[in-house]
Protein backbone atom coordinates (compact mmCIF):
# COMPACT_ATOMS: atom_id res chain seq x y z
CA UNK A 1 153.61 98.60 163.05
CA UNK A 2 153.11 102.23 162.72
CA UNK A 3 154.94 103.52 159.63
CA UNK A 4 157.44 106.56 160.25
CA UNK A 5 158.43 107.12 157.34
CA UNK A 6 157.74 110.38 157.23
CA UNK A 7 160.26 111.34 160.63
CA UNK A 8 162.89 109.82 158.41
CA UNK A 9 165.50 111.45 155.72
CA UNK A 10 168.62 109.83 154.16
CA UNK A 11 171.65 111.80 154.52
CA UNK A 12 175.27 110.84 153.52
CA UNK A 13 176.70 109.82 157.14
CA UNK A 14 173.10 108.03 158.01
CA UNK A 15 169.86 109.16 158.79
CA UNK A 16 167.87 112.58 160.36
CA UNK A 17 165.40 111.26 162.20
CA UNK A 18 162.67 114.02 163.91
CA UNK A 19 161.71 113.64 167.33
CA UNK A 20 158.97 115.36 169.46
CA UNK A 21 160.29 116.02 173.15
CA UNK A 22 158.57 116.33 176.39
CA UNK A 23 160.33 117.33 179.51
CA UNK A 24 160.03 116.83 183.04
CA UNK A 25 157.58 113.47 182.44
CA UNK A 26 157.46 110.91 185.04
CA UNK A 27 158.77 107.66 183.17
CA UNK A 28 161.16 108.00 180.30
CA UNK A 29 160.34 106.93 177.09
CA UNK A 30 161.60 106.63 173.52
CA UNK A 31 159.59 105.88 171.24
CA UNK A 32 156.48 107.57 172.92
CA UNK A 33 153.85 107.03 169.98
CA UNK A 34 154.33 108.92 166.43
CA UNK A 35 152.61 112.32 166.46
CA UNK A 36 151.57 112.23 162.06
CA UNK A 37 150.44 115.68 162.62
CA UNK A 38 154.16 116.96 163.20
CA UNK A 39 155.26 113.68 161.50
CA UNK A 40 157.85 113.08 164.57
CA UNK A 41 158.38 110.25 166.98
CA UNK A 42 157.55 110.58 170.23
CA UNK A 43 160.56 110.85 172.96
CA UNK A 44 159.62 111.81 176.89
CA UNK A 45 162.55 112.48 179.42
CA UNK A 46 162.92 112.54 182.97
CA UNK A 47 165.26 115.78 183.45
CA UNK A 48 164.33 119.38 182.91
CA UNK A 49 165.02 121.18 179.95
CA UNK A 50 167.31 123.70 181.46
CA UNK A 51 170.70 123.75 180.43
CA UNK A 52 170.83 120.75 178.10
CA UNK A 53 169.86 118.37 180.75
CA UNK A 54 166.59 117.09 179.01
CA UNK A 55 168.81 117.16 175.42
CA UNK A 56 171.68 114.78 176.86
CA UNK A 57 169.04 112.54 178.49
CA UNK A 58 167.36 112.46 174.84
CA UNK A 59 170.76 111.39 173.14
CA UNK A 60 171.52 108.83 175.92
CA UNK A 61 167.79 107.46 175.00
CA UNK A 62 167.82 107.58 171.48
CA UNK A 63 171.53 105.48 171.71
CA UNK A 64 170.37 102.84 174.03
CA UNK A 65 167.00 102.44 171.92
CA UNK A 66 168.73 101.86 169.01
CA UNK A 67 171.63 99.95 170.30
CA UNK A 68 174.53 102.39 169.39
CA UNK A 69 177.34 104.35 171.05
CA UNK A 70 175.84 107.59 172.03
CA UNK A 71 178.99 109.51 170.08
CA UNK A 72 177.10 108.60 167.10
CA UNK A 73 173.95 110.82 167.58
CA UNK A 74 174.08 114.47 167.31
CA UNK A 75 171.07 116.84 167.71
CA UNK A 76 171.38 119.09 164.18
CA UNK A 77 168.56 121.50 164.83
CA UNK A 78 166.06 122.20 167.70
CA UNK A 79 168.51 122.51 170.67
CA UNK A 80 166.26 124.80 172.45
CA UNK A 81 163.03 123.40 170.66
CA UNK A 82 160.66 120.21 171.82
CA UNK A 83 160.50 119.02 168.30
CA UNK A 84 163.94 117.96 167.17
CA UNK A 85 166.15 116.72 164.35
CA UNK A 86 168.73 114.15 165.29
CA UNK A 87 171.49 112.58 162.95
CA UNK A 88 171.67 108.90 163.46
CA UNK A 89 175.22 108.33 161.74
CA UNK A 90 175.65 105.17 160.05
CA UNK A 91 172.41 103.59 160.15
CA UNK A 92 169.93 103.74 156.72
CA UNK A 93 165.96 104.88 157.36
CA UNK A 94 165.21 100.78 157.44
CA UNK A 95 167.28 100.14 160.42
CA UNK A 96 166.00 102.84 162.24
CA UNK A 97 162.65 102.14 162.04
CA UNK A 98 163.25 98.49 162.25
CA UNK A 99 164.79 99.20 165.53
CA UNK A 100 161.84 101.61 167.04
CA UNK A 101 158.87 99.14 165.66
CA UNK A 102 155.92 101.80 166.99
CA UNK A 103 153.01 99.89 167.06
């Protein structure tokens, strides 16, 4: 298992976890790889990124990945960026990358 610790922080409510987004691909997919470079996980959506479409898609992902209402995953800085930080509330670094298991 690929270790992601690096695209993980603690916070108080749970944990920032940075993504790496590409729009418009063919198939969906989240986690797409770990890029060590940018130290972000990998997350590829089907919609455009044009008016938010590609960054609801990437919530809707990111919550059915990990099991968890999507109400609890907020987008805290990149909105308009293909890399990404996301607040996973109420889940520690572990569980997170329990949950993804990039091999």
């Amino acid at each position: 298992m690929t270790d992601i610790t690096p695209a993980l922080s603690s916070s108080g409510t749970g944990t920032i976890l940075t993504i790496e987004v590409t729009a418009g691909s063919a198939k969906p997919c989240f986690p797409a790889g770990y890029n060590a470079w940018r130290s972000s996980v990998g997350c590829r959506v089907r919609s455009p990124a044009h008016e938010g479409r590609a960054n609801r898609e990437v919530l809707s992902l990111i919550a059915a990945t990990l099991g968890i209402p999507k109400v609890r995953i907020t987008i805290i800085s990149g909105m308009t960026a293909p890399v990404k930080r996301v607040l996973v509330e109420g889940m520690t670094p572990d569980q997170v990358q329990e949950c993804l298991r990039i091999p």
